[in-house]
N, C-alpha and C. Protein backbone atom coordinates (compact mmCIF):
# COMPACT_ATOMS: atom_id res chain seq x y z
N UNK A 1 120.72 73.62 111.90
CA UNK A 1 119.29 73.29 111.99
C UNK A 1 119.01 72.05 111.15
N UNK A 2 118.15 71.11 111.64
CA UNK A 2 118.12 69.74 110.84
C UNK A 2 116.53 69.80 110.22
N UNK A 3 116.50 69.85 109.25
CA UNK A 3 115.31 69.61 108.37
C UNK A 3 113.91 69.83 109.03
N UNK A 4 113.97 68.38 110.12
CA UNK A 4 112.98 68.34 110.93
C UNK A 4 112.33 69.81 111.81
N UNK A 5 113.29 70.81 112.05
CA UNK A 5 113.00 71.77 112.85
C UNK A 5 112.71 72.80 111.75
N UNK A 6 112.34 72.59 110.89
CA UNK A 6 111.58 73.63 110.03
C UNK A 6 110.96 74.16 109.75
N UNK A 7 110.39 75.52 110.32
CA UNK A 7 109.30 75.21 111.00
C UNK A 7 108.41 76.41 110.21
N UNK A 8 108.44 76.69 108.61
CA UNK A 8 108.10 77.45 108.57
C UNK A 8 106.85 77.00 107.36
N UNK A 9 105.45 77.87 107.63
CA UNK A 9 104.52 77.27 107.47
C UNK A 9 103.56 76.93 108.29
N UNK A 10 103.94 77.09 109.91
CA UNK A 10 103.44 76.67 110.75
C UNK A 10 103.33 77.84 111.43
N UNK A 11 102.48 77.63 112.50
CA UNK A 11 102.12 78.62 113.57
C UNK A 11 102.59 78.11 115.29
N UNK A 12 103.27 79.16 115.50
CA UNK A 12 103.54 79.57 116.77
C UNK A 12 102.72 80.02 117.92
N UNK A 13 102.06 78.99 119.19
CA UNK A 13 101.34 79.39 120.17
C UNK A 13 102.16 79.41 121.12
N UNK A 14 102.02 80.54 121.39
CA UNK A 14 102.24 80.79 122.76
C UNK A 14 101.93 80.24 124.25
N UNK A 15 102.51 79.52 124.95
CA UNK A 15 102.48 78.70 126.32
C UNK A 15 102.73 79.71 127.70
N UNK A 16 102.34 79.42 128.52
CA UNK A 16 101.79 79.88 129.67
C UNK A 16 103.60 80.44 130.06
N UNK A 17 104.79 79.54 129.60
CA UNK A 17 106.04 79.68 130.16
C UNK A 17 106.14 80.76 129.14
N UNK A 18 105.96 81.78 128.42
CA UNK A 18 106.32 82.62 127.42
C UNK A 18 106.82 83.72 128.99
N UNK A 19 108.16 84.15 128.89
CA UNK A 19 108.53 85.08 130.04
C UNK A 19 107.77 86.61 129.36
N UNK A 20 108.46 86.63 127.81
CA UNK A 20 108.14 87.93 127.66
C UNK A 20 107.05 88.39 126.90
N UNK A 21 106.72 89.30 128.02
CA UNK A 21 104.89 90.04 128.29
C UNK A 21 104.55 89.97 126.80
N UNK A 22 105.08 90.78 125.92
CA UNK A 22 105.23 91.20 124.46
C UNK A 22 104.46 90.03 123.64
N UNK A 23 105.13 88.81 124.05
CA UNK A 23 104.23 87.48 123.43
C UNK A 23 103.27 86.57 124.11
N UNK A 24 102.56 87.53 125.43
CA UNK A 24 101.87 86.74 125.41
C UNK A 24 100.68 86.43 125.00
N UNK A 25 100.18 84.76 124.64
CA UNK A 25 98.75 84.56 124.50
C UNK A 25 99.11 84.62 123.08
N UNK A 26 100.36 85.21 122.54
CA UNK A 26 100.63 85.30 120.73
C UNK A 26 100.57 83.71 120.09
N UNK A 27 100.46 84.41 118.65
CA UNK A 27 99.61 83.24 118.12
C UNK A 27 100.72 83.81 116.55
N UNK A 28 101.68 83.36 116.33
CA UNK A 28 102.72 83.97 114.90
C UNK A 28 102.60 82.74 113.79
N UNK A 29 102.42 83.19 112.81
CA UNK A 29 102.56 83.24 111.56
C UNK A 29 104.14 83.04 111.08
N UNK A 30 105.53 81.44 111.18
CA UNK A 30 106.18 82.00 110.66
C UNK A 30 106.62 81.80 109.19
N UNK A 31 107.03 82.47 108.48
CA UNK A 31 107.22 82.99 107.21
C UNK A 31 108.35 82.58 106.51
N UNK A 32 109.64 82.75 107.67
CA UNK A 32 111.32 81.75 107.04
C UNK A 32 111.53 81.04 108.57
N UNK A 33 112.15 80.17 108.00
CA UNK A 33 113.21 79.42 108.79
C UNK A 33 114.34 78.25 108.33
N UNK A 34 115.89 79.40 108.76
CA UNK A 34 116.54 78.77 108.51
C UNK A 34 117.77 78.68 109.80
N UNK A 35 118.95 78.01 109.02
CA UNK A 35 120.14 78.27 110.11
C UNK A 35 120.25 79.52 110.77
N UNK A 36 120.00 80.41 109.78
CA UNK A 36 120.50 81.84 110.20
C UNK A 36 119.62 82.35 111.48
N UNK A 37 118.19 81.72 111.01
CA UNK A 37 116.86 82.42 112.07
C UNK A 37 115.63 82.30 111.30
N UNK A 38 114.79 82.90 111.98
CA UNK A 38 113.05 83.08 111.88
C UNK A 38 112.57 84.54 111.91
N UNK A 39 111.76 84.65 111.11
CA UNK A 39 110.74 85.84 110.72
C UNK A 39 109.48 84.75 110.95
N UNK A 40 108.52 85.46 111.55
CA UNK A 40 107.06 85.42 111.84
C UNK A 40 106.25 87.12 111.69
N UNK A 41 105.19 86.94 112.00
CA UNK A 41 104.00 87.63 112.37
C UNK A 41 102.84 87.35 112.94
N UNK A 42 102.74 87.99 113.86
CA UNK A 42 101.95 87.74 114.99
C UNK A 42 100.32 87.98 114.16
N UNK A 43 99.65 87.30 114.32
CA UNK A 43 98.10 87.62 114.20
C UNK A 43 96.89 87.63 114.90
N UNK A 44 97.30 87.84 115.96
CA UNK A 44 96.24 88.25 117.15
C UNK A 44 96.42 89.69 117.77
N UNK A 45 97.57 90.36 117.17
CA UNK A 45 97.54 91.62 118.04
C UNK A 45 96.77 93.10 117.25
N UNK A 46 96.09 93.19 117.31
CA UNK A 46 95.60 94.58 116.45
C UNK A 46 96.42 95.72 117.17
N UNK A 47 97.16 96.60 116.05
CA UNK A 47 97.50 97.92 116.48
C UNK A 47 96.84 98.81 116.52
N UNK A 48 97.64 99.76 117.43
CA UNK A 48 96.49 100.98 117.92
C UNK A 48 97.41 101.99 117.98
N UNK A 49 97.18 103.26 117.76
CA UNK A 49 97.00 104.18 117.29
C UNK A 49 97.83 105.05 118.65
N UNK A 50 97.96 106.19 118.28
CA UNK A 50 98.50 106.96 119.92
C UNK A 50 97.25 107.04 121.09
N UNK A 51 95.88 107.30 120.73
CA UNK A 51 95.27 107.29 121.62
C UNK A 51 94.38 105.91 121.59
N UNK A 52 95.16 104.63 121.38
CA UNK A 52 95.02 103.91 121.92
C UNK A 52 93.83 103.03 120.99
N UNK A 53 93.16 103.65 119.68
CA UNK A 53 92.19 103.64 118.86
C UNK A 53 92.79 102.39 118.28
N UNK A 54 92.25 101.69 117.70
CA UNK A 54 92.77 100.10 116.85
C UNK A 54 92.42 100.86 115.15
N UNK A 55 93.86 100.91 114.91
CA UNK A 55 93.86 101.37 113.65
C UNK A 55 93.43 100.23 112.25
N UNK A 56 92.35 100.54 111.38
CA UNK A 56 92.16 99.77 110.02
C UNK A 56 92.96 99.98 109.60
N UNK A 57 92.58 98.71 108.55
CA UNK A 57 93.13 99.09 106.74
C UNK A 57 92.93 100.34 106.14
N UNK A 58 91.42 100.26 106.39
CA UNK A 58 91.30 101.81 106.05
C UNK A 58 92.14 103.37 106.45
N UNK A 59 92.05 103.23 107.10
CA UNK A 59 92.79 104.21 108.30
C UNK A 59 94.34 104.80 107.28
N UNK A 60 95.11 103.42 107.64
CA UNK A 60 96.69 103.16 107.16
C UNK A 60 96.55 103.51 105.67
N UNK A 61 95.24 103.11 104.98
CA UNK A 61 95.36 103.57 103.33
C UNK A 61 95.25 105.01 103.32
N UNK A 62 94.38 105.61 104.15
CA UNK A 62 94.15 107.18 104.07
C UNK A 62 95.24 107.67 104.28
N UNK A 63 96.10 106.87 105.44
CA UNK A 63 97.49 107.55 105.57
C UNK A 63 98.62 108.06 105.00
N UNK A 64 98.80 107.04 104.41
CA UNK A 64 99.52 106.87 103.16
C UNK A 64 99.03 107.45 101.92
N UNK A 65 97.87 107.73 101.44
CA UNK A 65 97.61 108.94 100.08
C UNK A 65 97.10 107.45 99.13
N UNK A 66 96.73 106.55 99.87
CA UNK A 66 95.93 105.48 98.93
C UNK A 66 94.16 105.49 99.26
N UNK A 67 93.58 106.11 98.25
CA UNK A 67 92.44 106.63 98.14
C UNK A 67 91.15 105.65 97.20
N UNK A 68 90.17 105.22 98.35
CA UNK A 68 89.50 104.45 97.59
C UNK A 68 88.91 103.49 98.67
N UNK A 69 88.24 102.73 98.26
CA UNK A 69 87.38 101.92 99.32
C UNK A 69 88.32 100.26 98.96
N UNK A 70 88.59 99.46 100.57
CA UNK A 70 89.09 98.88 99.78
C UNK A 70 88.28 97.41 99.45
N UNK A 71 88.83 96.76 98.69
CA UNK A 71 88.06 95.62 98.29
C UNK A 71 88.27 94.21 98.87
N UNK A 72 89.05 94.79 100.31
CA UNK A 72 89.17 93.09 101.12
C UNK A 72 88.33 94.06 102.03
N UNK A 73 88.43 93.24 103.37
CA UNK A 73 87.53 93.01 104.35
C UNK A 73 88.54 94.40 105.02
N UNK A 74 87.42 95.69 105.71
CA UNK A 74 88.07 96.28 106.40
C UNK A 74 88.95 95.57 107.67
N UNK A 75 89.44 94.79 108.04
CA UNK A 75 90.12 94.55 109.41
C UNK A 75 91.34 95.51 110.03
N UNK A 76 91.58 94.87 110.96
CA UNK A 76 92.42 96.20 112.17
C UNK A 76 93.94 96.00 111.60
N UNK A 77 94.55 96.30 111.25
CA UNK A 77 96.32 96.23 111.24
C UNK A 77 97.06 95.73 112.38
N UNK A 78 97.50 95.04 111.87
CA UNK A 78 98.22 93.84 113.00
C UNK A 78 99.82 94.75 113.53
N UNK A 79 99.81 94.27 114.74
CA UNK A 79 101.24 94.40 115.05
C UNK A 79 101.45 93.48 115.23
N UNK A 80 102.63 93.01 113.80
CA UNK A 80 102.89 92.36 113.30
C UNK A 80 104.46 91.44 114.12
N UNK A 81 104.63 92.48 115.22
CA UNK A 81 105.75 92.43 116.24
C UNK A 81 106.86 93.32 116.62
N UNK A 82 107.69 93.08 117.03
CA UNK A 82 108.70 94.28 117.62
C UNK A 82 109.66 94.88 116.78
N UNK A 83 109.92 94.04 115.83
CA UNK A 83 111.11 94.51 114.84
C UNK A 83 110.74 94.88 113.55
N UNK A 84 111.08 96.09 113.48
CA UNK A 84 111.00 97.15 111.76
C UNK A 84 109.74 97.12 111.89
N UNK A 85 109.15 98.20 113.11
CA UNK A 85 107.89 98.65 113.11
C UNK A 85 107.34 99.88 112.06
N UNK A 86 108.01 99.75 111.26
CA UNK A 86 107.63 100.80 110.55
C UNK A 86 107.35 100.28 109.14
N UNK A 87 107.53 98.90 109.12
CA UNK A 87 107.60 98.29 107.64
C UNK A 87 106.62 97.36 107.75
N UNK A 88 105.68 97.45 106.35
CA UNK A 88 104.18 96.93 106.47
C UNK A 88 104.71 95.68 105.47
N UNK A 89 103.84 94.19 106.14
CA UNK A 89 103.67 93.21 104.98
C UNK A 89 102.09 92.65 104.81
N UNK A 90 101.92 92.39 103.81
CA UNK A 90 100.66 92.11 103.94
C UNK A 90 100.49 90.56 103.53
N UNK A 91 99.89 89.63 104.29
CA UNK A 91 99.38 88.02 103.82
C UNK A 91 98.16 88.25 103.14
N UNK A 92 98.69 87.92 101.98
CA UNK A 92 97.53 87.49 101.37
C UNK A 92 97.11 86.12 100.21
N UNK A 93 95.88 86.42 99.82
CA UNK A 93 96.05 85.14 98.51
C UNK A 93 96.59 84.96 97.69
N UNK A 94 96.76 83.89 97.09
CA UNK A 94 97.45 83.91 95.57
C UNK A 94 97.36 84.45 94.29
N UNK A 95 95.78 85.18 94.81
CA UNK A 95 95.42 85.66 93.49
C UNK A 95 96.08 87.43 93.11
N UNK A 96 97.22 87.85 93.67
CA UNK A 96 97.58 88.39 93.72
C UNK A 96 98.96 87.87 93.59
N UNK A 97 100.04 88.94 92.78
CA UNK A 97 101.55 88.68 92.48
C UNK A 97 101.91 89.37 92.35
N UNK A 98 102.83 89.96 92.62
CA UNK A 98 104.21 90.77 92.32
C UNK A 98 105.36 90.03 91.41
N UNK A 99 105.58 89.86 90.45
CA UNK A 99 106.43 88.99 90.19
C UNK A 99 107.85 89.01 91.31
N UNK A 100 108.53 90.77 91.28
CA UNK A 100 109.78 90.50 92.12
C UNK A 100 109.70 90.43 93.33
N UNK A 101 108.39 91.01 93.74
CA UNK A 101 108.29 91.06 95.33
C UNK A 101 107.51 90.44 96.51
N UNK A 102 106.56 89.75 95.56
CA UNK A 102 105.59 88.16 96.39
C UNK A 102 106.38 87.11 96.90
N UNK A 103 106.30 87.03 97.89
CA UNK A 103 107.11 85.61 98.22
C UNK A 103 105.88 84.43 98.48
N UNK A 104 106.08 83.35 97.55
CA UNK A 104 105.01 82.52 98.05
C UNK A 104 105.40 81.77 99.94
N UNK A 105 104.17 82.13 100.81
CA UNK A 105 104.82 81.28 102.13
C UNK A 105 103.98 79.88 101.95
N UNK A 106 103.30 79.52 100.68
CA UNK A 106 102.39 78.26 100.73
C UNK A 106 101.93 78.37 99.29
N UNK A 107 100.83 76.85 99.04
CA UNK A 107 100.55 77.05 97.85
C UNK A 107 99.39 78.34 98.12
N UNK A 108 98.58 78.19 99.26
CA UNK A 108 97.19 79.09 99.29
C UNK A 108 97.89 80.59 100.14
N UNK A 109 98.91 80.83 100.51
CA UNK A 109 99.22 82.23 100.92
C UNK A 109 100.69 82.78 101.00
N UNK A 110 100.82 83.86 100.43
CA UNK A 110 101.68 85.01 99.57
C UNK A 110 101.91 86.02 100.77
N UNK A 111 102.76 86.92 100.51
CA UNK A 111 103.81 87.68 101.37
C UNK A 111 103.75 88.84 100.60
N UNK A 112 103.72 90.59 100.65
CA UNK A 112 104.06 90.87 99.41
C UNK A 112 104.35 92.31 100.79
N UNK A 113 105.69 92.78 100.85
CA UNK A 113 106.06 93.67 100.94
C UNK A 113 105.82 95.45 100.81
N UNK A 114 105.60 95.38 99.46
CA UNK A 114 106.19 96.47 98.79
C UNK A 114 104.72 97.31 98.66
N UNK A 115 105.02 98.89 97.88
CA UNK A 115 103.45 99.74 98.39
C UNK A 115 102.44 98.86 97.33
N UNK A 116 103.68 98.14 95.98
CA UNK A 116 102.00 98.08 94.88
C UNK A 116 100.90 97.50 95.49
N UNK A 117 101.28 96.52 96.05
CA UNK A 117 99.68 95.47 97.14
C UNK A 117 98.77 96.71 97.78
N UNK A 118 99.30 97.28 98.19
CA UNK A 118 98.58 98.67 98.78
C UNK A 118 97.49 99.18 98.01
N UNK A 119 98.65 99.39 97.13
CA UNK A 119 97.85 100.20 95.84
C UNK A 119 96.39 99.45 95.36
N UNK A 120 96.23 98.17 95.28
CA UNK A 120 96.14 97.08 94.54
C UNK A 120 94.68 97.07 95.68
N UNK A 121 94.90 97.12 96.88
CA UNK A 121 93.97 96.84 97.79
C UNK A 121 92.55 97.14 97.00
N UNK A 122 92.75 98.62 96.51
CA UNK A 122 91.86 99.81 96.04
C UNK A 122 90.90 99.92 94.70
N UNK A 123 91.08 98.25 93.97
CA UNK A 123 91.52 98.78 92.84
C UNK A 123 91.08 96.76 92.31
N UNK A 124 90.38 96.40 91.03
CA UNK A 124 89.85 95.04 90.79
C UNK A 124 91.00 94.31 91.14
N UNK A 125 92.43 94.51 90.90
CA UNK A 125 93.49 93.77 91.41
C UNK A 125 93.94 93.17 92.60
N UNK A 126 93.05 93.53 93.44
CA UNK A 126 93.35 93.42 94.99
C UNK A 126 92.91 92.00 94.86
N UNK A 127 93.74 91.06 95.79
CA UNK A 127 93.23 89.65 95.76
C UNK A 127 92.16 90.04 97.06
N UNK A 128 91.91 88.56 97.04
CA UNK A 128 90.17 88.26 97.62
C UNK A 128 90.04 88.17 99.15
N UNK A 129 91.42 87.89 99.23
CA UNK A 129 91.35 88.28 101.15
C UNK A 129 92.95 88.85 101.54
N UNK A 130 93.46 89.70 102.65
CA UNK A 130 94.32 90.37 102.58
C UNK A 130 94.37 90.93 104.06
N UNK A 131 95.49 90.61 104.73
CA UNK A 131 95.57 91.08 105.91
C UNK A 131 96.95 92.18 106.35
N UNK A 132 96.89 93.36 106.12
CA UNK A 132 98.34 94.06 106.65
C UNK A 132 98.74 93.90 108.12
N UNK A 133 100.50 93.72 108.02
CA UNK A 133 100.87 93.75 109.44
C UNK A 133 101.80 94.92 109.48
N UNK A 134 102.32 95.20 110.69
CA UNK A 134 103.27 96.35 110.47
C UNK A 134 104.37 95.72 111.56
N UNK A 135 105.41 95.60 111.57
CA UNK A 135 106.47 95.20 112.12
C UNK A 135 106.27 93.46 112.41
N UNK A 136 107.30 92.93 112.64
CA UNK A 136 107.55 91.51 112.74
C UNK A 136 108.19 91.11 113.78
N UNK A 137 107.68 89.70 113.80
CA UNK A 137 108.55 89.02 115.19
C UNK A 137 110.28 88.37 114.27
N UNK A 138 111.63 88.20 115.27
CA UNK A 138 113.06 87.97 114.16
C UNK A 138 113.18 86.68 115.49
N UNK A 139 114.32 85.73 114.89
CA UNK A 139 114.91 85.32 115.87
C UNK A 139 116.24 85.58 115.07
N UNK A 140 117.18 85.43 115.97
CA UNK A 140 118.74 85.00 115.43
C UNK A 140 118.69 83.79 115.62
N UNK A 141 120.23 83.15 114.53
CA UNK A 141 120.52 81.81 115.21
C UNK A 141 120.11 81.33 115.76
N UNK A 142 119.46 79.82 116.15
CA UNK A 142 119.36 79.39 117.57
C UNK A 142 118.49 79.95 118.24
N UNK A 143 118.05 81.10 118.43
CA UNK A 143 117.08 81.77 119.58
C UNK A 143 115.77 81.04 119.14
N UNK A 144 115.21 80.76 118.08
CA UNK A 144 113.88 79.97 118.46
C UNK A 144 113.89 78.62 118.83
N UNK A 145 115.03 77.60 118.26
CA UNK A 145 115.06 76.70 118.71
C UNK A 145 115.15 76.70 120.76
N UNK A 146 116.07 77.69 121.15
CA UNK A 146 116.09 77.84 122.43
C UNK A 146 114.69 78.00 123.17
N UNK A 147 114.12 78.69 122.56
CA UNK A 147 112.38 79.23 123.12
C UNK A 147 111.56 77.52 123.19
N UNK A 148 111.83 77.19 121.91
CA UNK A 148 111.00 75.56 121.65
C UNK A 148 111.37 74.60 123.01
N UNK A 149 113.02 74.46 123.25
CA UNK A 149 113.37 73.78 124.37
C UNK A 149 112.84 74.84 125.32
N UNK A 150 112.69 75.55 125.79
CA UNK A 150 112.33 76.08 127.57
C UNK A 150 110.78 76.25 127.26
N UNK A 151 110.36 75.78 125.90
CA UNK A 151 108.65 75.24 126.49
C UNK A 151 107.76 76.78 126.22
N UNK A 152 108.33 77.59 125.51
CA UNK A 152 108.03 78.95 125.11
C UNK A 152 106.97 78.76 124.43
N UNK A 153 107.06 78.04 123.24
CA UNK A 153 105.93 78.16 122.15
C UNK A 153 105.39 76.28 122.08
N UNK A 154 104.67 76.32 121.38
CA UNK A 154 103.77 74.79 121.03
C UNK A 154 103.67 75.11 119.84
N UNK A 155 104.01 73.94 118.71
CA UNK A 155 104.22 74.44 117.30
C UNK A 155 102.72 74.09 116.42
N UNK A 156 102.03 74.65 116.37
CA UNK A 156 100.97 74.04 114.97
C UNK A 156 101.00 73.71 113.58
N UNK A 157 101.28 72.41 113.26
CA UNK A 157 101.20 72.43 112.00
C UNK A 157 100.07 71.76 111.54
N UNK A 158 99.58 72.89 111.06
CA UNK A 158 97.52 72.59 110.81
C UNK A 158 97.33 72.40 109.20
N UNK A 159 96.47 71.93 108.62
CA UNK A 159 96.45 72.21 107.35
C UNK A 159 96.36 73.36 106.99
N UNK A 160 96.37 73.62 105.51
CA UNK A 160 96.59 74.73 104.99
C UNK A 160 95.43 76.11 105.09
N UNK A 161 94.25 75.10 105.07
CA UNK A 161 92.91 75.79 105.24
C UNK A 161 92.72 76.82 106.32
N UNK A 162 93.41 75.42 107.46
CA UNK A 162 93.09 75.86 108.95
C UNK A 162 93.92 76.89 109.14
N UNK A 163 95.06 77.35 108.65
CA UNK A 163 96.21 78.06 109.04
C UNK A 163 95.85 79.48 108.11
N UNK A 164 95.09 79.22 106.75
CA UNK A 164 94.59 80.36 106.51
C UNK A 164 93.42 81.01 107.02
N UNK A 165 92.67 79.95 107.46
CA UNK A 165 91.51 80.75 108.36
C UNK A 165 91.74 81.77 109.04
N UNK A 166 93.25 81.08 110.37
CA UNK A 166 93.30 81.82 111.19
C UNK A 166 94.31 83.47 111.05
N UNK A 167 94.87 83.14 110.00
CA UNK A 167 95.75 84.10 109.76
C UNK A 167 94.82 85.58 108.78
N UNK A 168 93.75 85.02 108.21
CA UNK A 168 92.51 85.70 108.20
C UNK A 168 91.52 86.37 109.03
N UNK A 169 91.29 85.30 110.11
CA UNK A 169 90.22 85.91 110.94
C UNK A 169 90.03 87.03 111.55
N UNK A 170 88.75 87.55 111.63
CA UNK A 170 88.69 88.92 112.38
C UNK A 170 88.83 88.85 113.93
N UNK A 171 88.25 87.96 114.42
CA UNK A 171 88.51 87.75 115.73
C UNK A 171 89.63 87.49 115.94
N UNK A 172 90.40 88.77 116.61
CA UNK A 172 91.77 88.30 117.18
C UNK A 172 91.88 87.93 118.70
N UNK A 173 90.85 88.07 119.28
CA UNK A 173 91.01 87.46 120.93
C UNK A 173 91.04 85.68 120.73
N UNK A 174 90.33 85.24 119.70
CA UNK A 174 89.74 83.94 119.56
C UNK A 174 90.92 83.14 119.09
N UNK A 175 92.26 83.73 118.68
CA UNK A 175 93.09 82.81 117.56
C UNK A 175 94.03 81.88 118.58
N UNK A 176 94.51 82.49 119.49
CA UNK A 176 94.81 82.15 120.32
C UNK A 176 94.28 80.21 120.91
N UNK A 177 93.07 79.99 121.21
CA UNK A 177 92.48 79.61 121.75
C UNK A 177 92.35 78.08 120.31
N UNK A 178 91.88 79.38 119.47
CA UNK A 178 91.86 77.93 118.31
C UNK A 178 92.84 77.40 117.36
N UNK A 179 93.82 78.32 117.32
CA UNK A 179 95.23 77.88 117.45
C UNK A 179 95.54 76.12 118.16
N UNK A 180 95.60 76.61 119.48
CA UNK A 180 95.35 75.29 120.05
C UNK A 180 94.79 74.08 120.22
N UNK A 181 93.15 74.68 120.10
CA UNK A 181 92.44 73.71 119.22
C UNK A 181 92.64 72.95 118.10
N UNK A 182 93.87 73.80 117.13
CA UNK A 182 94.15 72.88 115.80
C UNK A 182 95.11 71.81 116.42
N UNK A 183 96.08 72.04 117.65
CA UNK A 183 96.29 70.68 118.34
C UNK A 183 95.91 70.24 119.29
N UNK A 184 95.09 70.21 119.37
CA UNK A 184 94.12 69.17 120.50
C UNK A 184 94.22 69.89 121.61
N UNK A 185 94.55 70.97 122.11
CA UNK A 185 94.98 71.52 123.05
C UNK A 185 93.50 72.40 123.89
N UNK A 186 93.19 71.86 124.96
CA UNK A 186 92.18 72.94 125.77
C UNK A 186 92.92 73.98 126.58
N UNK A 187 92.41 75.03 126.38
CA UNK A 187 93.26 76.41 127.02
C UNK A 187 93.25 76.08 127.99
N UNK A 188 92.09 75.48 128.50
CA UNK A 188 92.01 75.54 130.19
C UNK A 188 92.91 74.55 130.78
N UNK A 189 93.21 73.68 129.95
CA UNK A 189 94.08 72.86 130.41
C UNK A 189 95.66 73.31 130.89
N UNK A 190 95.95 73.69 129.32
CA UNK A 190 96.90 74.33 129.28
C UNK A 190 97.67 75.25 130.66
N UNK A 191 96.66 76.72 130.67
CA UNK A 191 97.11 77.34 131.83
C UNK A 191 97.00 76.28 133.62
N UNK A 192 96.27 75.35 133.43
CA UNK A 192 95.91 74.87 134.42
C UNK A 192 97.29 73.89 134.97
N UNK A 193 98.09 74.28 134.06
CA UNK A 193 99.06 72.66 134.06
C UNK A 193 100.47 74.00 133.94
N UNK A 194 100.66 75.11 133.92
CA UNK A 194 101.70 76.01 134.37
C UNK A 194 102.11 76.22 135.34
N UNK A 195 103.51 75.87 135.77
CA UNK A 195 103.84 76.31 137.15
C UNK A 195 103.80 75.06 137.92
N UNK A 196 103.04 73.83 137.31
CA UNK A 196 103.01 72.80 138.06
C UNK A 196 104.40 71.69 137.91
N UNK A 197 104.70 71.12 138.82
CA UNK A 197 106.08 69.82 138.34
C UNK A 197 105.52 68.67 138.44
């Protein structure tokens, strides 16, 4: 992988050529990228529940035996993507740390794994905005660069603001759309120009 294809920091939109259903209209968050591969998270998909209910923060804290109101913004829990659906990360601000277990993905937004953030949600420690995901998008080797050539994704690299907005926002039908907008991109265009040679 050469420097230039580095793509992490940036956001992943999804293009009309995306084959699989799973991503479409996705809008990822990714987090590493190296030789080896890519970790992202998707932030337009809210998860739902067995009967289909869009599960909160709230919800997932009751679940878990974390008791208390929490002090970010109730929003829906992201499915965060297909792989290690069972393992929660949460983006959030800086004003929050783990020393061993925060990974900074920027100067303005943090990564933090592990239950203390959980805990933390509940509690004056909780930083000031905070979004949980539950499973992640992986590539191996090569597999995202392959997606980039067959026209899979359109890469955003927005400022920092813009990229936390969206990785914040409650509207998840909308990210999609302004995703694109952070590159000049009209949706309508977009789909309008699929399928065509």
């Amino acid at each position: 992988m050469t420097e230039s294809l580095n793509l992490e920091n940036t956001l992943l939109v999804a293009t009309p050529a995306m084959g699989d259903p799973r991503f479409r209209h996705a809008v990822i968050y990714v987090c590493s990228h190296d030789a080896d591969g890519a970790m992202g998270i998707v932030l337009n998909r809210p998860k739902r529940g067995r009967t289909g209910i869009t599960i909160t923060l709230t919800d997932l804290l009751d679940s878990i035996g974390v008791k208390g109101e929490p002090r970010v913004a109730d929003t829906p829990v992201l499915a965060g993507g297909p792989v290690d659906m069972e393992r929660g990360f949460v983006l959030h601000t800086p004003d929050y740390r783990n020393t061993n277990a925060t990974q900074a993905l920027s100067d303005t937004l943090m990564m933090t794994s592990t239950r203390d953030v959980l805990d933390s949600l509940v509690t004056d420690k909780a930083p000031e905005r905070a979004v949980l995901a539950v499973g992640y998008a992986g590539w191996g080797e090569g597999q995202l660069e392959t997606e980039l050539s067959g026209n899979a994704w359109l890469v955003c690299k927005a400022e920092p603001e813009a990229i936390d907005n969206l990785v914040f926002a409650a509207d998840h039908e909308a990210k999609w759309a302004e995703a694109l907008a952070q590159i000049g991109i009209d949706p309508a265009m977009l789909s309008a120009a699929a399928g065509s040679a």
